[in-house]
Protein backbone atom coordinates (compact mmCIF):
# COMPACT_ATOMS: atom_id res chain seq x y z
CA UNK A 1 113.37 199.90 174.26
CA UNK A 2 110.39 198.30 175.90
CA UNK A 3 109.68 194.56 175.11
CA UNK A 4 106.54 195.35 173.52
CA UNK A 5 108.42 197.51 171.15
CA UNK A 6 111.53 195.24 170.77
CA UNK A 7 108.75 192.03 169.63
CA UNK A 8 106.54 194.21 167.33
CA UNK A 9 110.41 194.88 165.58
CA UNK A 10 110.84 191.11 165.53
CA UNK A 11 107.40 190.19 164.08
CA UNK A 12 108.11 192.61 161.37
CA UNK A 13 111.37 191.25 160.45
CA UNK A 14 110.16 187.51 160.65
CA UNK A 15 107.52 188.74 158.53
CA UNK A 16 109.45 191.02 155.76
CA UNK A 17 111.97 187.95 155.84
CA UNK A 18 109.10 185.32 154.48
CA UNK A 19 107.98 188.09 151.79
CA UNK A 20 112.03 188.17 151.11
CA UNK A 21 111.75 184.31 150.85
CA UNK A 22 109.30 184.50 148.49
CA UNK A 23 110.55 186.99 146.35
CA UNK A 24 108.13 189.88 147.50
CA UNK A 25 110.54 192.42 148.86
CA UNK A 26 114.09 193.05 148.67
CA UNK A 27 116.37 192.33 151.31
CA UNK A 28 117.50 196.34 151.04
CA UNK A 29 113.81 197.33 151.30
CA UNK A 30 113.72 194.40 154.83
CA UNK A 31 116.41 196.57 156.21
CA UNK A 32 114.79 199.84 155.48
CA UNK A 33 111.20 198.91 156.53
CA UNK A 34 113.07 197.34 159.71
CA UNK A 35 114.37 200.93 161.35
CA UNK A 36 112.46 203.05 163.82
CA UNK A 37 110.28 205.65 161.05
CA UNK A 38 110.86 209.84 161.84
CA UNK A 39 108.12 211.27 161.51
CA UNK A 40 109.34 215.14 159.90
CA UNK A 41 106.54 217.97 161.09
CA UNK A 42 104.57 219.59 158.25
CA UNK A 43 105.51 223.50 158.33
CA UNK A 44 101.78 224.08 159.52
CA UNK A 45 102.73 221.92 162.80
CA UNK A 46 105.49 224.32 163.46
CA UNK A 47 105.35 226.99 166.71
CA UNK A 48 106.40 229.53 164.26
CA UNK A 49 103.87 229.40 161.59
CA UNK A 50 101.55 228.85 164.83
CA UNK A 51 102.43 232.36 166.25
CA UNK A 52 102.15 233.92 162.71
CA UNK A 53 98.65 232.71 162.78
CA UNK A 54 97.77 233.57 166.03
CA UNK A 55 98.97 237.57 165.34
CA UNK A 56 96.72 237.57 162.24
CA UNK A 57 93.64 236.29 164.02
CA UNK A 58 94.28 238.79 167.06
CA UNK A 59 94.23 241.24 164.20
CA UNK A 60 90.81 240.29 162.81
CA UNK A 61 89.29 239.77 166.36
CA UNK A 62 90.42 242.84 167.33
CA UNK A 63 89.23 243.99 163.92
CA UNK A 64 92.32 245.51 162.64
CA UNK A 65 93.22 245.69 159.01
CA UNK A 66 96.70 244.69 158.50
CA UNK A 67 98.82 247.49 157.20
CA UNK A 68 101.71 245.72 156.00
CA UNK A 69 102.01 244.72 152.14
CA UNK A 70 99.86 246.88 150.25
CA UNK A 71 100.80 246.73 146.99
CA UNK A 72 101.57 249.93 145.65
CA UNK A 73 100.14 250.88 141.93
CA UNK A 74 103.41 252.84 140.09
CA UNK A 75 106.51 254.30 141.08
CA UNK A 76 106.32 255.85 144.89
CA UNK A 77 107.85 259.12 146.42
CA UNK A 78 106.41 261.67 148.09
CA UNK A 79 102.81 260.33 146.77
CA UNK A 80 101.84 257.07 146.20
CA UNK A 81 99.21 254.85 144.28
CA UNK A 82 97.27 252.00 146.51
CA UNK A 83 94.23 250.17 145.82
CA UNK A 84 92.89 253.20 143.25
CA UNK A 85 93.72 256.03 145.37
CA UNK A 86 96.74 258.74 146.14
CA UNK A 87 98.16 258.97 149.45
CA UNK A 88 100.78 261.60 151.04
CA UNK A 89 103.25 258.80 150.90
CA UNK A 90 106.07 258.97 154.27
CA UNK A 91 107.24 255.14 153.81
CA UNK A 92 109.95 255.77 150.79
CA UNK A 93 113.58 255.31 150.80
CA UNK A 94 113.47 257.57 147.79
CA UNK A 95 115.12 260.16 149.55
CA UNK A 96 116.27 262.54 146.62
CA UNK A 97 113.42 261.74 144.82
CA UNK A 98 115.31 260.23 141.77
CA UNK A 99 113.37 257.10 141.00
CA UNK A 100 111.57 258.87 138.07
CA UNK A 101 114.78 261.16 137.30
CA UNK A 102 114.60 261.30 133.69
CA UNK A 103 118.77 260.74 133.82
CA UNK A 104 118.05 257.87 135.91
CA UNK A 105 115.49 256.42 133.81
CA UNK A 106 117.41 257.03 130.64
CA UNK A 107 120.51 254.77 132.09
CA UNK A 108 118.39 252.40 133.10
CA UNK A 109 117.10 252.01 129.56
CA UNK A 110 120.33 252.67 127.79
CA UNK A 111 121.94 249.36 130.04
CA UNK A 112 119.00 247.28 128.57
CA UNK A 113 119.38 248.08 125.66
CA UNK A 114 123.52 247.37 125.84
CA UNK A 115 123.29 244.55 128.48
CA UNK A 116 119.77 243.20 128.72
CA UNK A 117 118.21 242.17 131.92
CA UNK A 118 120.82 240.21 133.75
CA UNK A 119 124.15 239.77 134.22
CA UNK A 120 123.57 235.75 133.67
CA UNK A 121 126.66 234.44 135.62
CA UNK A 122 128.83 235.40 139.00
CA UNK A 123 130.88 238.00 138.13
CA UNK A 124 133.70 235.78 138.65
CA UNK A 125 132.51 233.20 136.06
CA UNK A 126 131.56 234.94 132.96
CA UNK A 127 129.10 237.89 134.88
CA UNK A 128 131.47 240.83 135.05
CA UNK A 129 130.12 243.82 132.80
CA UNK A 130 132.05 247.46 132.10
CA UNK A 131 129.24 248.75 133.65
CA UNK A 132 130.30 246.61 137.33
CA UNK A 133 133.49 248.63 137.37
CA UNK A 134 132.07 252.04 135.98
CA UNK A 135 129.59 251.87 139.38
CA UNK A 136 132.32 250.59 141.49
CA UNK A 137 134.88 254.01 140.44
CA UNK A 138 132.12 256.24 140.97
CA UNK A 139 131.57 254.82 144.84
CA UNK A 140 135.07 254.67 145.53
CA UNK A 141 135.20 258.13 144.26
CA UNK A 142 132.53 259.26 146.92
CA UNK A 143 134.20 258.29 149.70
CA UNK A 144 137.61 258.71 148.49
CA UNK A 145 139.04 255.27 148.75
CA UNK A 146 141.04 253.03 146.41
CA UNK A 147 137.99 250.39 145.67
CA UNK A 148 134.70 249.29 145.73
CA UNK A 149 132.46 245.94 145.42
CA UNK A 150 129.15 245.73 144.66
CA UNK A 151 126.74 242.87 145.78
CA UNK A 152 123.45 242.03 144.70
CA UNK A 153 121.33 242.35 148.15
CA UNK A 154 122.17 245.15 150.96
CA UNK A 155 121.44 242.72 153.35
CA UNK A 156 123.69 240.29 151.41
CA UNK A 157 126.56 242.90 151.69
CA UNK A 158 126.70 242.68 155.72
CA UNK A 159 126.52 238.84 155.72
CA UNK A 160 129.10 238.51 153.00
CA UNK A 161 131.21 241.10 154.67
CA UNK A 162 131.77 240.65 157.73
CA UNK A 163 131.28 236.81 158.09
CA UNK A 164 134.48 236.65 155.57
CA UNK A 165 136.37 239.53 157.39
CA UNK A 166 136.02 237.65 160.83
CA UNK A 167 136.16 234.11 162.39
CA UNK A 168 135.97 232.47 165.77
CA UNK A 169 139.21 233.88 167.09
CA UNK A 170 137.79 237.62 166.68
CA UNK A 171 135.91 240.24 168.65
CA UNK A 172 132.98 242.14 166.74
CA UNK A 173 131.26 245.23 168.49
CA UNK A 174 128.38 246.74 167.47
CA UNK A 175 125.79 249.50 168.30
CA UNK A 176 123.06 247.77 169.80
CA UNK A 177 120.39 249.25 167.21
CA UNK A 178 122.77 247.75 164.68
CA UNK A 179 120.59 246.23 161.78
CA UNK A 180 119.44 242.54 161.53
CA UNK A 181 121.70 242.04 158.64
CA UNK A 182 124.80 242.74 160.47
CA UNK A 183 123.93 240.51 163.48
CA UNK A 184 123.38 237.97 160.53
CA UNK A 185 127.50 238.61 159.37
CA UNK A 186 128.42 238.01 163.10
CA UNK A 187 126.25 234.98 163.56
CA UNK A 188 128.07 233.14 160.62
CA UNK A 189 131.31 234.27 161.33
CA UNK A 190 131.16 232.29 164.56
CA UNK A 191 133.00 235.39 165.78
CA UNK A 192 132.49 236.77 169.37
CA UNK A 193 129.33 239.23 169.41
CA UNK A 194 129.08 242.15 172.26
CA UNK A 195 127.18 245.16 172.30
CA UNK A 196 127.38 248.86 173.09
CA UNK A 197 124.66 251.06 174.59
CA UNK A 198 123.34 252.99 171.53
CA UNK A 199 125.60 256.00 170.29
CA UNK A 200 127.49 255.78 173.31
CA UNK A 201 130.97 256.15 172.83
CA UNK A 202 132.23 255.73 176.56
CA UNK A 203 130.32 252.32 176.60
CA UNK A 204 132.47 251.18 173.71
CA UNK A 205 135.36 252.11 175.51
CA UNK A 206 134.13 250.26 178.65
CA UNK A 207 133.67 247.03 176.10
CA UNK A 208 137.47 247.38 174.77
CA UNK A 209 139.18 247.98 177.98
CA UNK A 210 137.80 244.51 179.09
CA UNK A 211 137.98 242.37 175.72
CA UNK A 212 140.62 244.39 173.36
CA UNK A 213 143.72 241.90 174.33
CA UNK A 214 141.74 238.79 174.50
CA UNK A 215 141.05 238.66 170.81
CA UNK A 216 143.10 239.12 167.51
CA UNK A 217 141.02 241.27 165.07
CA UNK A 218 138.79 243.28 166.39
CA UNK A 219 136.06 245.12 164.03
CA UNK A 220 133.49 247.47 165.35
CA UNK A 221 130.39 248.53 163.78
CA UNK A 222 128.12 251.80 163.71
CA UNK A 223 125.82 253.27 161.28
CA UNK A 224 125.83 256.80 159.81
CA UNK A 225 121.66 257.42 160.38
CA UNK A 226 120.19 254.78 162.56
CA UNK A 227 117.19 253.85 160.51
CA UNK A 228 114.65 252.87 163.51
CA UNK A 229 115.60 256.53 165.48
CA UNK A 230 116.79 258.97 163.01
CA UNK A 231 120.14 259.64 164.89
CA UNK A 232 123.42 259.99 163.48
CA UNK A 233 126.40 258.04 164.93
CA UNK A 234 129.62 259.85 166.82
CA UNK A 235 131.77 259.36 163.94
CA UNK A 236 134.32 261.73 165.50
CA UNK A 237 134.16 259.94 169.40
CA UNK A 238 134.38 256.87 167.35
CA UNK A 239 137.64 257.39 165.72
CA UNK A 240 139.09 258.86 168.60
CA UNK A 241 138.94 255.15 170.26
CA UNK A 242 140.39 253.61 166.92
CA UNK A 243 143.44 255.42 167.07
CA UNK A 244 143.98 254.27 171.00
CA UNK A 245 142.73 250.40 170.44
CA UNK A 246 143.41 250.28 166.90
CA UNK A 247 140.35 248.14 165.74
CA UNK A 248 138.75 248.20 162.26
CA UNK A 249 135.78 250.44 161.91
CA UNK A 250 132.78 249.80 159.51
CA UNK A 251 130.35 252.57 158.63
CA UNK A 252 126.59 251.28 157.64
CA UNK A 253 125.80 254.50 155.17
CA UNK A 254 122.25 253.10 153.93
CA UNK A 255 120.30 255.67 155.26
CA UNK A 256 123.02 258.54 155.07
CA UNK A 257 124.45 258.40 151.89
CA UNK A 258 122.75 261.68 149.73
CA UNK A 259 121.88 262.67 153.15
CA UNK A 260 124.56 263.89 155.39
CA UNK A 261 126.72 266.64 154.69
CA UNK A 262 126.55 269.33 152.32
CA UNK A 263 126.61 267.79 149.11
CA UNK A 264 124.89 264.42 150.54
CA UNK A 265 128.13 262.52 150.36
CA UNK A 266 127.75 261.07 153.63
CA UNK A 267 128.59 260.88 157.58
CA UNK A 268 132.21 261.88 157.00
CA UNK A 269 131.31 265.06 154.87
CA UNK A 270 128.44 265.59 158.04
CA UNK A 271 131.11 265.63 160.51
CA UNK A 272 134.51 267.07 157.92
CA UNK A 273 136.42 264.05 158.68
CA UNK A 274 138.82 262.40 156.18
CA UNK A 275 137.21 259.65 154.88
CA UNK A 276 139.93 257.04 154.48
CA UNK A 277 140.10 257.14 158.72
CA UNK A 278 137.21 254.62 158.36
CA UNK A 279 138.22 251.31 157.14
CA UNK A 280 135.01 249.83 156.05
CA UNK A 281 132.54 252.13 154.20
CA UNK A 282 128.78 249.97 153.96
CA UNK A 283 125.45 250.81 151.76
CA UNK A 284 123.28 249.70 149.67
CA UNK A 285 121.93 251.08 146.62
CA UNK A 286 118.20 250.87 147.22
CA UNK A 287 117.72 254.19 149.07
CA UNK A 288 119.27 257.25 147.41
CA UNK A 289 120.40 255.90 144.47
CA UNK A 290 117.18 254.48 143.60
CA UNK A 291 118.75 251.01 142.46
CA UNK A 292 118.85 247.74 144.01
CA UNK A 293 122.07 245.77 146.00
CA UNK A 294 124.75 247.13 148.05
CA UNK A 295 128.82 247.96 148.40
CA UNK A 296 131.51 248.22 150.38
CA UNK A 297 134.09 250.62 149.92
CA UNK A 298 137.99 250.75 150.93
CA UNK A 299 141.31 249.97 150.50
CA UNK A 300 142.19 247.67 147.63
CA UNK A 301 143.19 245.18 149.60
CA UNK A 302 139.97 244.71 151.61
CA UNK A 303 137.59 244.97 148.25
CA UNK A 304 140.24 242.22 146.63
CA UNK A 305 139.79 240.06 149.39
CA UNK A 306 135.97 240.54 149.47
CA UNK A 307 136.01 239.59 146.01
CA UNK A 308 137.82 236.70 146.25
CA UNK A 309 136.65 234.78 149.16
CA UNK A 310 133.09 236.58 150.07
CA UNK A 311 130.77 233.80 149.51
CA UNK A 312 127.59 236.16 148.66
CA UNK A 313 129.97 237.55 145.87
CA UNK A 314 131.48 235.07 145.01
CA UNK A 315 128.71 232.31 143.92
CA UNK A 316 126.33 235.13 143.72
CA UNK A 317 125.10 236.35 140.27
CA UNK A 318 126.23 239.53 139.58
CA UNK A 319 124.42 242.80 139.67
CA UNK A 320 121.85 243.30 137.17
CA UNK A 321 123.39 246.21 134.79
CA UNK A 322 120.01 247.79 134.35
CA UNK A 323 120.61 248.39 138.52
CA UNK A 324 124.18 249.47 138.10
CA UNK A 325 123.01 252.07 135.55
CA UNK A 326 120.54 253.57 137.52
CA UNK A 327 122.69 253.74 140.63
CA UNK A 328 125.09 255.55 138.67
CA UNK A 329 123.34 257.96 137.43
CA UNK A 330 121.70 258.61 140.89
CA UNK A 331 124.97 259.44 142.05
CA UNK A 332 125.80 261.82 138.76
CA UNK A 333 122.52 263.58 140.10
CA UNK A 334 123.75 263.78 143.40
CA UNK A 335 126.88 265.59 142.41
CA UNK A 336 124.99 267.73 140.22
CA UNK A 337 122.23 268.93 141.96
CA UNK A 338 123.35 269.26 145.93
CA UNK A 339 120.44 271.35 146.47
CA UNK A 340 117.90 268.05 146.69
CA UNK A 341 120.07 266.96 149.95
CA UNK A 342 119.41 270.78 150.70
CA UNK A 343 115.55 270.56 150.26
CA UNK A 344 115.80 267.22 152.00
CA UNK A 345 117.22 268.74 154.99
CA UNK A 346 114.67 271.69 155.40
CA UNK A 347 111.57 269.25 154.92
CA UNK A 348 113.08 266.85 157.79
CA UNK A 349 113.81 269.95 160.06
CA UNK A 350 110.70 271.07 159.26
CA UNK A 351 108.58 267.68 160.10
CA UNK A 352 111.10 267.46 163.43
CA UNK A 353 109.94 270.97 164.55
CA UNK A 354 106.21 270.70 164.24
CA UNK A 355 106.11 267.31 165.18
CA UNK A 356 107.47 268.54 168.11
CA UNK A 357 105.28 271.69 168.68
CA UNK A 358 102.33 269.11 168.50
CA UNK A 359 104.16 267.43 171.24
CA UNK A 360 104.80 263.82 169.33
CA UNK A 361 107.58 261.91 170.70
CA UNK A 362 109.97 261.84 167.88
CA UNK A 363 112.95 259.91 170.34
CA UNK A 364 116.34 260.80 169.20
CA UNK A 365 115.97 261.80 166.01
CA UNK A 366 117.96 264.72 164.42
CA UNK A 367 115.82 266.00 161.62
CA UNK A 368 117.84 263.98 158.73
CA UNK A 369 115.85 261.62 156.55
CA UNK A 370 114.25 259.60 159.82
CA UNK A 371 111.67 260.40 161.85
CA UNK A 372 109.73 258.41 164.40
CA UNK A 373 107.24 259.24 166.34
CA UNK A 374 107.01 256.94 169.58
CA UNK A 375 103.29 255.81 170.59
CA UNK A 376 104.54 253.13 173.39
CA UNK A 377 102.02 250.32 172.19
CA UNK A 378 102.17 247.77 169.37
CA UNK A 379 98.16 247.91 169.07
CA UNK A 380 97.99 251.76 169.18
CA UNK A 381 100.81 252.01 166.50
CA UNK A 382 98.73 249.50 164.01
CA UNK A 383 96.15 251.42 164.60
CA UNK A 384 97.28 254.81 164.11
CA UNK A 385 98.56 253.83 160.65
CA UNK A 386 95.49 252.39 159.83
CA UNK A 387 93.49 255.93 160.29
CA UNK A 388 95.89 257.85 158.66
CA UNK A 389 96.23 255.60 155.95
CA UNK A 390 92.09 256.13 155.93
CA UNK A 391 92.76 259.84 155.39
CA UNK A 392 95.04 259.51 153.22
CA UNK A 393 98.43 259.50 154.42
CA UNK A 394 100.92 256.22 154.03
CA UNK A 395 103.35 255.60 156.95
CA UNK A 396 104.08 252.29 158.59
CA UNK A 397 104.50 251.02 162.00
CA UNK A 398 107.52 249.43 163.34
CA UNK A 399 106.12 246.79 166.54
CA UNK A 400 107.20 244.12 168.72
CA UNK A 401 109.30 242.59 168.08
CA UNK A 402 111.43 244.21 165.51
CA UNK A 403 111.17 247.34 168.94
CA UNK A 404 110.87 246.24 172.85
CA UNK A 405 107.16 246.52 173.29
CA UNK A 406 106.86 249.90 175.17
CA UNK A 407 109.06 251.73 172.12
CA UNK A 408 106.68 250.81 169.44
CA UNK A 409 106.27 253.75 166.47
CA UNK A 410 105.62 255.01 163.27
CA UNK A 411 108.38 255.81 161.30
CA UNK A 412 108.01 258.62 158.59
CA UNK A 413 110.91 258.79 155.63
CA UNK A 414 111.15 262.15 154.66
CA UNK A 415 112.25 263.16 151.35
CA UNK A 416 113.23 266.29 149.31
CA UNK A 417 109.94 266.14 147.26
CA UNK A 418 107.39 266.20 149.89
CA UNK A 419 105.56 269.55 150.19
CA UNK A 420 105.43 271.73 153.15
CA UNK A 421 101.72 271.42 153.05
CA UNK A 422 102.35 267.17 153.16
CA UNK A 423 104.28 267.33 156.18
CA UNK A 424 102.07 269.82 158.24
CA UNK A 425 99.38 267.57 157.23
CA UNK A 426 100.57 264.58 158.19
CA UNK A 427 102.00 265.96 161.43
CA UNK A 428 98.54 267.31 162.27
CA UNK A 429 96.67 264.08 161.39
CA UNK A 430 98.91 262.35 163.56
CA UNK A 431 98.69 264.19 166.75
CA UNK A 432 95.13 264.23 166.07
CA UNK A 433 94.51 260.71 165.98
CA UNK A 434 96.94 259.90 168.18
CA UNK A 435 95.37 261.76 171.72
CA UNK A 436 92.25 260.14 170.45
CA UNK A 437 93.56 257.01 170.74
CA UNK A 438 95.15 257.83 174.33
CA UNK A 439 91.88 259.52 175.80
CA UNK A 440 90.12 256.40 174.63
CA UNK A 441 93.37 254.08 175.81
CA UNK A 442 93.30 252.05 173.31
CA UNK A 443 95.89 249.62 173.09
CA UNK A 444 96.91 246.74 174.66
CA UNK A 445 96.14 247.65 178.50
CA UNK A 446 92.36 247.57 176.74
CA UNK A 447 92.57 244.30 175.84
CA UNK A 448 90.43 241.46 177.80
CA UNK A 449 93.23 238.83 177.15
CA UNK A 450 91.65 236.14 178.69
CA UNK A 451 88.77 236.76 175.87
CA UNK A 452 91.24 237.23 173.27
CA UNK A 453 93.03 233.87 174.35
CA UNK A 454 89.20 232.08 174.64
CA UNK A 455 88.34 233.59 171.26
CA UNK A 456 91.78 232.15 169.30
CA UNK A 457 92.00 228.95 171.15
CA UNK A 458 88.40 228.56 169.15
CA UNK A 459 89.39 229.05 166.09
């Protein structure tokens, strides 16, 4: 401390000591006024508010409408209802589309009426319903293992998961496209984190040679349908390398589950494998089952332990029963009536093919639920959504930095309502637009940056 500092200190205390004297102050506020004051940033001062600000002023300079959070009017599928009008609608997780199944709607309204809204405690207080258990069966059922858990939050399910399943003195491996919420698990685990190049079996196996013996659990993570690329994993490779390292495996199902195999029971019925080989079975219940939360599904031992010590279940409330009844019943419908996983594959083939014949860049997708189509620029991706939302069609774009900058894209959900007349629509609109925007290269190489920078530092 500088003496200039050190005597301004010492003029306050003489002076908080003759206001102490005379019964102004006391002596507890003197020894609190005395210290050094922090001064705590407002949330406006921070650099990441800043750059949140700066992207939505880029936006309007570059005159841009922001296509994220429209709020939609009703329920949406295949069509949905924004701002007055209907749109071809390719941003639903309503795969099947069940989210205005009259079964599903009638369970909703028949746990209401039984339950009410919420479950109104953690299931481990006074929160645990009939209903809780009747879901639970009927997952464990689908993928043929002893138990189930439920959570309240799909992204709550990886956290809660995997940061109670590991710890600092174990090895987690993951697909690199694996989703934010399972890097979350990892990051509070305090486990060790390494990556494998995407799908690639032979990678992983180049990871476990070098790290297997080093570590005492070791839990290695995939997903059934990549989300962002509309892949499926190497179940089949994968399990190959768990019988020779002998490392837990979890499957991520939220994008597979009503999707893969014949009867849309998931990756395992894709590939014919038995499904108790996997010891971790993830999803949530917000895409085919038209509900809300997630699970994990496996031995009784692993969904006892998850119930016992997994923080997000644990001092979580439990799952609203009007969501548990719904997700039920979306999963009675699935057994029932395997032909929507049928008419779900033929539309996604069908979007794959003439996506391709119109020479889009759909990446690695396989035809099953996902499908991107690659553009390259985070500009050119905003504003191909925009136009097509113009004419009528809703699909979003995924840029920087949730993707590296050059893999920017539009990703299109497919379900088994759209029409054949939607998806050669949309396709066509697309490809349209899209060479449009390249002959005119617009994007970011268009961009006068130095103008852009001028025109933001102004305002």
């Amino acid at each position: 401390m500088d003496e200039s500092k050190r005597q301004n200190i010492l003029n306050r205390m003489k002076s908080l000591q003759k206001n102490v004297d005379q019964g102004r102050v006391s002596r507890t506020e003197q020894a609190l006024s005395s210290l050094p004051r922090r001064k705590q940033p407002g949330f406006v001062d921070l650099p990441e508010y800043k750059q949140v600000v700066m992207q939505q002023r880029a936006s309007e300079y570059l005159g841009m409408e922001n296509p994220f959070y429209r709020a939609h009017e009703g329920a949406s599928g295949a069509t949905a209802s924004i701002g007055g009008r209907t749109f071809d609608n390719f941003a639903s997780y309503d795969y099947l589309g069940l989210n205005r199944h009259a079964d599903v709607l009638g369970a909703a309204e028949r746990s209401i009426r039984q339950f009410g809204i919420s479950a109104s405690a953690s299931r481990l207080v006074a929160g645990e319903r009939t209903i809780h258990h009747e879901l639970e069966t009927a997952i464990a059922e689908n993928y043929g293992t002893e138990a189930a858990i439920c959570f309240v939050s799909g992204y709550l399910t990886n956290v809660a998961a995997i940061s109670c399943l590991m710890g600092p003195r174990d090895l987690v491996i993951h697909d690199e496209f694996m989703h934010n919420s399972g890097l979350a698990g990892v990051k509070l685990s305090g486990a060790t984190r390494r990556f494998f190049k995407h799908n690639d079996v032979a990678d992983l196996e180049r990871v476990l040679k070098s790290l297997a013996d080093q570590y005492e659990r070791i839990l290695v993570i995939a997903e059934g349908i990549y989300s962002m690329d509309g892949d499926v994993a190497d179940l089949p490779g994968l399990l190959r390398l768990k019988e020779q390292y002998g490392f837990w495996l979890m499957l991520d199902e939220a994008h597979s589950l009503g999707v893969l195999g014949d009867s849309g029971r998931g990756v395992f019925e894709h590939y014919g494998v038995d499904p108790t080989s996997v010891d971790i079975w993830m999803g949530t219940l917000s895409k085919t089952t038209c509900s809300c939360g997630g699970y994990i599904a496996g031995s009784e031992a692993l969904v006892t332990l998850l119930k016992a010590q997994a923080g997000g279940f644990v001092y979580s409330v439990g799952l609203a029963p009007v969501l548990a009844g719904a997700a039920i019943a979306s999963l009675g419908v699935l057994r029932a009536e395997p032909q929507r996983t049928q008419d779900l594959r033929r539309n996604s083939q069908l979007f794959l093919e003439l996506a391709r014949k119109r020479g889009l860049d759909t990446g690695l997708s396989q035809g099953y639920s996902v499908v991107p189509v690659l553009v390259a620029d985070s500009l050119r991706a905003v504003q191909l959504s925009n136009e097509l939302y113009e004419a009528g069609v809703n699909v979003l774009p995924i840029i920087h930095p949730a993707v590296p900058e050059g893999l920017a894209r539009l990703r299109f959900f497919i379900t088994s309502a759209h029409t054949e007349d939607q998806i050669a629509r949309a396709v066509d609109l697309t490809a349209t637009i899209l060479e449009r925007l390249k002959q005119q290269n617009f994007g970011l190489a268009s961009v006068d940056v130095g103008q852009l920078m001028a025109k933001l530092g102004k305002a």
